[in-house]
N, C-alpha and C. Protein backbone atom coordinates (compact mmCIF):
# COMPACT_ATOMS: atom_id res chain seq x y z
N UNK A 1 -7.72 -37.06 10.09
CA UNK A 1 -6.91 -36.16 10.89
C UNK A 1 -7.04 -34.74 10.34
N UNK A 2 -7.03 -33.88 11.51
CA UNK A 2 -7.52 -32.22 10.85
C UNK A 2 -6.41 -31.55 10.85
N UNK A 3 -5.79 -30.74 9.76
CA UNK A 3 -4.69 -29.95 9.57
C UNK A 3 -5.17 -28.81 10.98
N UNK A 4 -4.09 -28.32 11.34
CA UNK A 4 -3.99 -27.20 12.50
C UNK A 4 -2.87 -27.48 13.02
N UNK A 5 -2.55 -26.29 13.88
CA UNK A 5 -1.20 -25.64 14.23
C UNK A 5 -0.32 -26.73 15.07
N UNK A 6 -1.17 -27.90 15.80
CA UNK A 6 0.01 -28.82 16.44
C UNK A 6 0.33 -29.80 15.61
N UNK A 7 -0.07 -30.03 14.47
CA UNK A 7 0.47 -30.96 13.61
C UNK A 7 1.85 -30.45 12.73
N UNK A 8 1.98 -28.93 12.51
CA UNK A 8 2.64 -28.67 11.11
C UNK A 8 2.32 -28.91 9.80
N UNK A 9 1.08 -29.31 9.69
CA UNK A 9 0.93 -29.75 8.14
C UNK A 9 -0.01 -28.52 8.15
N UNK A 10 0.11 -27.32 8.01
CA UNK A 10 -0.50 -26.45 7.94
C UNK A 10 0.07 -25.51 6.40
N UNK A 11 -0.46 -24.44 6.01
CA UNK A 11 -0.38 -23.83 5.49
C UNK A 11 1.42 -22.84 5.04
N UNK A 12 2.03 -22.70 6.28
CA UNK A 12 2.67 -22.10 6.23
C UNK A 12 3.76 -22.84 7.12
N UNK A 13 4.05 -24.20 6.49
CA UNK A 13 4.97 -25.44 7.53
C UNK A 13 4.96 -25.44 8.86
N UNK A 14 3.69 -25.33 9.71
CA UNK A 14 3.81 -25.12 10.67
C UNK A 14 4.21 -24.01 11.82
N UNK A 15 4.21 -23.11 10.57
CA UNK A 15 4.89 -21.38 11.36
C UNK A 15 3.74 -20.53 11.02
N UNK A 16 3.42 -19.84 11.99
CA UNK A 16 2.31 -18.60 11.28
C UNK A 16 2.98 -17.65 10.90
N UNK A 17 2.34 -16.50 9.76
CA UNK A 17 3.08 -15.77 9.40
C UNK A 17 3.00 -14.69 10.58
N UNK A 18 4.06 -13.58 10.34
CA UNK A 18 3.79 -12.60 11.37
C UNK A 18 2.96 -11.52 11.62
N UNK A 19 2.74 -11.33 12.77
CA UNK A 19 1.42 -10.54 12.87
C UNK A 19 1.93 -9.35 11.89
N UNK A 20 0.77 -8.37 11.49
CA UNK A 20 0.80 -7.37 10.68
C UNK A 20 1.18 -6.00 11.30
N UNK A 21 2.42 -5.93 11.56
CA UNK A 21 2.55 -4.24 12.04
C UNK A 21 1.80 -3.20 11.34
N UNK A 22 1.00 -2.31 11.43
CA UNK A 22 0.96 -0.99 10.69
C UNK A 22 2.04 -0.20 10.61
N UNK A 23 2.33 0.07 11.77
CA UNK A 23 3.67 1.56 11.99
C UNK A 23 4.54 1.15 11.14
N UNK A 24 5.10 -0.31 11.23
CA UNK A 24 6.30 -0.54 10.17
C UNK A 24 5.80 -0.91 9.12
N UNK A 25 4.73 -0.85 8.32
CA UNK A 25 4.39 -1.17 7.31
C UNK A 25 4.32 -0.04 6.67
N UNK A 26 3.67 1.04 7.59
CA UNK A 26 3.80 2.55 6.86
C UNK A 26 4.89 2.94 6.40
N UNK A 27 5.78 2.74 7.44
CA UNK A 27 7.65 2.90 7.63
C UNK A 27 7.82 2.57 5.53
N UNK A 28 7.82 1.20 5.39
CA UNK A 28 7.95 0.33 4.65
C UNK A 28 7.25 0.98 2.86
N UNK A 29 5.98 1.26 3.21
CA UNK A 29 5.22 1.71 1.94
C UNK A 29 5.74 3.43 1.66
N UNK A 30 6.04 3.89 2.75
CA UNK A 30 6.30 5.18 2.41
C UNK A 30 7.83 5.56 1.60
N UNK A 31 8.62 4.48 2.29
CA UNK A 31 10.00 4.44 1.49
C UNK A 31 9.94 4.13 -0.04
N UNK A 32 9.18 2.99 -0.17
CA UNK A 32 8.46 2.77 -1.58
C UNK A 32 8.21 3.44 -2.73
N UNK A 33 7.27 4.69 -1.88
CA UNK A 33 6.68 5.45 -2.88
C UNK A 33 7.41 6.30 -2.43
N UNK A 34 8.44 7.17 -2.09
CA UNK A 34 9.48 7.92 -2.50
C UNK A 34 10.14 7.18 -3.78
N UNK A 35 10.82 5.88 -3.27
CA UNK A 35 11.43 5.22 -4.16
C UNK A 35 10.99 5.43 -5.97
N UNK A 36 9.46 5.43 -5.92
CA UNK A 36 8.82 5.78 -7.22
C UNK A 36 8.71 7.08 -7.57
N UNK A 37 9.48 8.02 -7.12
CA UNK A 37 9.30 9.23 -7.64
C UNK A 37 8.60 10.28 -6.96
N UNK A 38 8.05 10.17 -6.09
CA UNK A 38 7.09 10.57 -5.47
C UNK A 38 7.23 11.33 -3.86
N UNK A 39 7.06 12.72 -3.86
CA UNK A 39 7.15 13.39 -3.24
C UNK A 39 6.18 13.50 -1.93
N UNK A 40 6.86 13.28 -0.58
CA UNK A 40 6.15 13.27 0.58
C UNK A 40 5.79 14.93 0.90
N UNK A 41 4.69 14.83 1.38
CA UNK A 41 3.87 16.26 1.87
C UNK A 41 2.80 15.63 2.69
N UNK A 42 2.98 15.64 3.95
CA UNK A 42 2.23 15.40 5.33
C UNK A 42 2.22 14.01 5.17
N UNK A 43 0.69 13.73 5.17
CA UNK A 43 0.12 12.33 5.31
C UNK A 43 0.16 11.96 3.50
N UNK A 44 0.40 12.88 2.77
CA UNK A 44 0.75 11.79 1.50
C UNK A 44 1.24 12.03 0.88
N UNK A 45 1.51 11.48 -0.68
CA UNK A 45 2.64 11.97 -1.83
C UNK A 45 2.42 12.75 -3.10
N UNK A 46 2.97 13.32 -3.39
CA UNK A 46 2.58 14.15 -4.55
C UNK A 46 3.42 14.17 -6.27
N UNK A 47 3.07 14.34 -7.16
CA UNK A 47 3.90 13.87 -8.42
C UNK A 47 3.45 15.55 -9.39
N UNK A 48 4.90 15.75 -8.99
CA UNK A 48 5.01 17.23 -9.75
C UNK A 48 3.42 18.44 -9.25
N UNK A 49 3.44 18.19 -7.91
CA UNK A 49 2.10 19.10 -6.83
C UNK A 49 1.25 18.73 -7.04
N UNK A 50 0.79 17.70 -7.77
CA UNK A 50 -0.78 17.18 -7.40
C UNK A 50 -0.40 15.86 -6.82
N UNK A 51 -1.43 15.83 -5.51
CA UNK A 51 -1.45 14.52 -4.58
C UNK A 51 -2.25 13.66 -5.14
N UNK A 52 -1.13 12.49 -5.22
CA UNK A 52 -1.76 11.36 -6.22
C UNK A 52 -2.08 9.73 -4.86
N UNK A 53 -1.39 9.91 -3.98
CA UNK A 53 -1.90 8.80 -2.54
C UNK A 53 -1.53 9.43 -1.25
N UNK A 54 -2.47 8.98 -0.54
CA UNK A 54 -2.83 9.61 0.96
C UNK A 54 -2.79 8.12 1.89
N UNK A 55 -2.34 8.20 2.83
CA UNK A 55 -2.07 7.16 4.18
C UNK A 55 -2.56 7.62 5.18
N UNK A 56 -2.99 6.59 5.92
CA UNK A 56 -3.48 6.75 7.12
C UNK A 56 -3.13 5.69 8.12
N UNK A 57 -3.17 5.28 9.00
CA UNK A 57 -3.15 4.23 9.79
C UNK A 57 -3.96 4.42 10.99
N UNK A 58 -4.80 3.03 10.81
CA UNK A 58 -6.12 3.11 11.60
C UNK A 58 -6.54 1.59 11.99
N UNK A 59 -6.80 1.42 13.20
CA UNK A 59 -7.51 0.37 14.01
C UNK A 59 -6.59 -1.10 13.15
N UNK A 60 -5.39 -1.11 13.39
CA UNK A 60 -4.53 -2.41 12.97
C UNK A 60 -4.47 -2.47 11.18
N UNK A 61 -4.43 -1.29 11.31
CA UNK A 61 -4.39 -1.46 8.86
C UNK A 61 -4.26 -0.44 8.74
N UNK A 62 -3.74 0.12 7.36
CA UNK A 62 -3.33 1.18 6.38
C UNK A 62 -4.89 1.42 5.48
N UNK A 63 -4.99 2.36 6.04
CA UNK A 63 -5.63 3.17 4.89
C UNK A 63 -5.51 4.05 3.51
N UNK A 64 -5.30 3.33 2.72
CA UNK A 64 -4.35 4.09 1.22
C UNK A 64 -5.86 4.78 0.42
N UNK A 65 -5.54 6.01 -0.11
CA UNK A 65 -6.37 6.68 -1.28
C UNK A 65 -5.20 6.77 -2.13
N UNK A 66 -5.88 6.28 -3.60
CA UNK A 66 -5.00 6.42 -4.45
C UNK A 66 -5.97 7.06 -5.60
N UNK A 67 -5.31 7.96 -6.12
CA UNK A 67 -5.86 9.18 -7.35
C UNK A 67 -5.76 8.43 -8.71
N UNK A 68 -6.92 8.71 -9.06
CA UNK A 68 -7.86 7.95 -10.56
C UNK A 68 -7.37 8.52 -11.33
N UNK A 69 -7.08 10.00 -11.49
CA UNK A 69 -6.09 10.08 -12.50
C UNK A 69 -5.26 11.62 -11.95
N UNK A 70 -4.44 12.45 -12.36
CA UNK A 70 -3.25 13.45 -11.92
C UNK A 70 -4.34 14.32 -12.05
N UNK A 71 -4.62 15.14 -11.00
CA UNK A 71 -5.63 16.03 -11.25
C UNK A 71 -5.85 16.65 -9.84
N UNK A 72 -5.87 18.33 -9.75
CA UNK A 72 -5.16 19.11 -8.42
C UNK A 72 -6.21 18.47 -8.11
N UNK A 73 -7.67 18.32 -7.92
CA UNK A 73 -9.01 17.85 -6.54
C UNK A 73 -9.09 16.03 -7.44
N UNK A 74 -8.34 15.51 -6.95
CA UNK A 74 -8.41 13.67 -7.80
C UNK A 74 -9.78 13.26 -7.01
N UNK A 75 -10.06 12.44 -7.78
CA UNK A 75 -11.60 11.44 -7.33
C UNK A 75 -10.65 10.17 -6.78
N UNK A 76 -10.73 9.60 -5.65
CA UNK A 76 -10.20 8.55 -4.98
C UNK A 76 -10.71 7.47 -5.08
N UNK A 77 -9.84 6.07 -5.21
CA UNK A 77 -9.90 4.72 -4.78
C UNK A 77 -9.17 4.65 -3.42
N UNK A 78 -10.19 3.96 -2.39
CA UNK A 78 -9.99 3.71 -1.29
C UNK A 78 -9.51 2.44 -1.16
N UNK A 79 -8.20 1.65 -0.59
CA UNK A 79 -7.85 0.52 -0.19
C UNK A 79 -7.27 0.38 1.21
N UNK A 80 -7.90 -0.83 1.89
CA UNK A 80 -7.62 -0.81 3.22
C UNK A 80 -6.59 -1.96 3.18
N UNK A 81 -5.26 -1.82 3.86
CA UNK A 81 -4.27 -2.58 3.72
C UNK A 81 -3.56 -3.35 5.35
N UNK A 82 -4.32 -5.01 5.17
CA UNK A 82 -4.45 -5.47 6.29
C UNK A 82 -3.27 -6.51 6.52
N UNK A 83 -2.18 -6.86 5.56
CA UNK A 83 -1.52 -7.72 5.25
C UNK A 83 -0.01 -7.19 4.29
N UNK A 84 1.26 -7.55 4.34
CA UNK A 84 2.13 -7.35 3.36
C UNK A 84 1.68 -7.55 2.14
N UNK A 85 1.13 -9.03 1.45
CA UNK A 85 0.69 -8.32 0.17
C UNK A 85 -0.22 -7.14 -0.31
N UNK A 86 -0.71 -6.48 1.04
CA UNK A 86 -1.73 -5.78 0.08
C UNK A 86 -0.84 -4.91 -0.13
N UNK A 87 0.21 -4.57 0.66
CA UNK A 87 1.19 -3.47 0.26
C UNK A 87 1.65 -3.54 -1.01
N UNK A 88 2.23 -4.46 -1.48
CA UNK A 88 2.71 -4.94 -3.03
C UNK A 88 1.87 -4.81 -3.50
N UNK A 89 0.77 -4.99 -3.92
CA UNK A 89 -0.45 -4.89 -4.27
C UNK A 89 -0.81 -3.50 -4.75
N UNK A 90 -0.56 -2.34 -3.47
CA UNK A 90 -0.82 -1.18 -3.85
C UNK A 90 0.43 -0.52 -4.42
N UNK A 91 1.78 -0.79 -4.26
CA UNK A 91 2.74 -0.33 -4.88
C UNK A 91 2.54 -0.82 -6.37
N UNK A 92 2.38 -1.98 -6.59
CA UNK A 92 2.30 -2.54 -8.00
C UNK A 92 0.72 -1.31 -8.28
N UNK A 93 -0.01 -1.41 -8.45
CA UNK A 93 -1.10 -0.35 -8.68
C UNK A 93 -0.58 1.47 -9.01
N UNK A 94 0.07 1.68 -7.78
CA UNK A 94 0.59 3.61 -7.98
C UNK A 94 1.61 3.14 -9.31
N UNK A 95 2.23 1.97 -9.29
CA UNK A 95 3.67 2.07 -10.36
C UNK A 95 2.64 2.21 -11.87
N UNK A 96 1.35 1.24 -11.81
CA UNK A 96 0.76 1.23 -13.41
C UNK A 96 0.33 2.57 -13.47
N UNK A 97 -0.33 3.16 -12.54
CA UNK A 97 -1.04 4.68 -12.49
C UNK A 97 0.13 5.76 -12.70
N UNK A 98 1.10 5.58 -12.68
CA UNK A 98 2.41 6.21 -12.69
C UNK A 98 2.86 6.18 -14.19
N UNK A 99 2.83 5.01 -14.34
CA UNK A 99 3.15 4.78 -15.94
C UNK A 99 1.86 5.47 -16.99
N UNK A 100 0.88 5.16 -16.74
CA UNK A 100 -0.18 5.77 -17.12
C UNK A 100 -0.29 6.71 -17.35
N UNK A 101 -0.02 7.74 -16.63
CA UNK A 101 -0.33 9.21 -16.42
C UNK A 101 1.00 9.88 -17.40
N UNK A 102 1.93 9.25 -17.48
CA UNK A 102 3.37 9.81 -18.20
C UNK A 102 2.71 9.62 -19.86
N UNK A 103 2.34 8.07 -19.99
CA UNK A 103 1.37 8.23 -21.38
C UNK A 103 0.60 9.33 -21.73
N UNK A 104 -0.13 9.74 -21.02
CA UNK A 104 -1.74 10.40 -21.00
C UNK A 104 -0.82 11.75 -20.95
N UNK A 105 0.52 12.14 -20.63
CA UNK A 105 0.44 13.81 -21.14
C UNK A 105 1.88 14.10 -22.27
């Protein structure tokens, strides 16, 4: 017998998870990274005037740049965010780069 959605012996007891909003996910990540300290200016955030992540939302996903290290022109890591964990994912990431950077000055 093959696991799939009319049985319930599936992955997620028989419920799929919910589709992936962007708009409210942006909603969601942007409160976040205020929450961490972090100052909104347009499309992204900034930590004491240098922009350390940039958002976008594009074709059903978040587009996050996140800054390699505090620095006014940063060299970017690009992550495309298609799912709630990747959100945690990238909040857990700005929080170590956050901690990091307080070391480093």
């Amino acid at each position: 017998m093959s696991t799939d959605e009319t049985d319930g012996s599936g992955d997620f007891g028989g419920f799929a998870p919910p589709p992936f909003d962007p708009a409210a996910a942006l909603v969601t990540l942007k409160r976040s990274l205020r929450d961490l300290g972090l100052a909104e200016r347009g499309p992204g955030f900034e930590l004491r005037g240098k922009r350390v992540v940039e958002l976008a939302a594009e074709d059903g996903a978040i587009r996050a740049r996140v800054a390699r290290r505090l620095m006014l022109t940063p060299e970017w890591d690009t992550q495309v965010l298609r799912a709630s964990p990747d959100l945690r994912k990238l909040v857990d990431e700005v929080k170590k780069r956050l901690a990091r950077w307080d070391r480093e000055e």
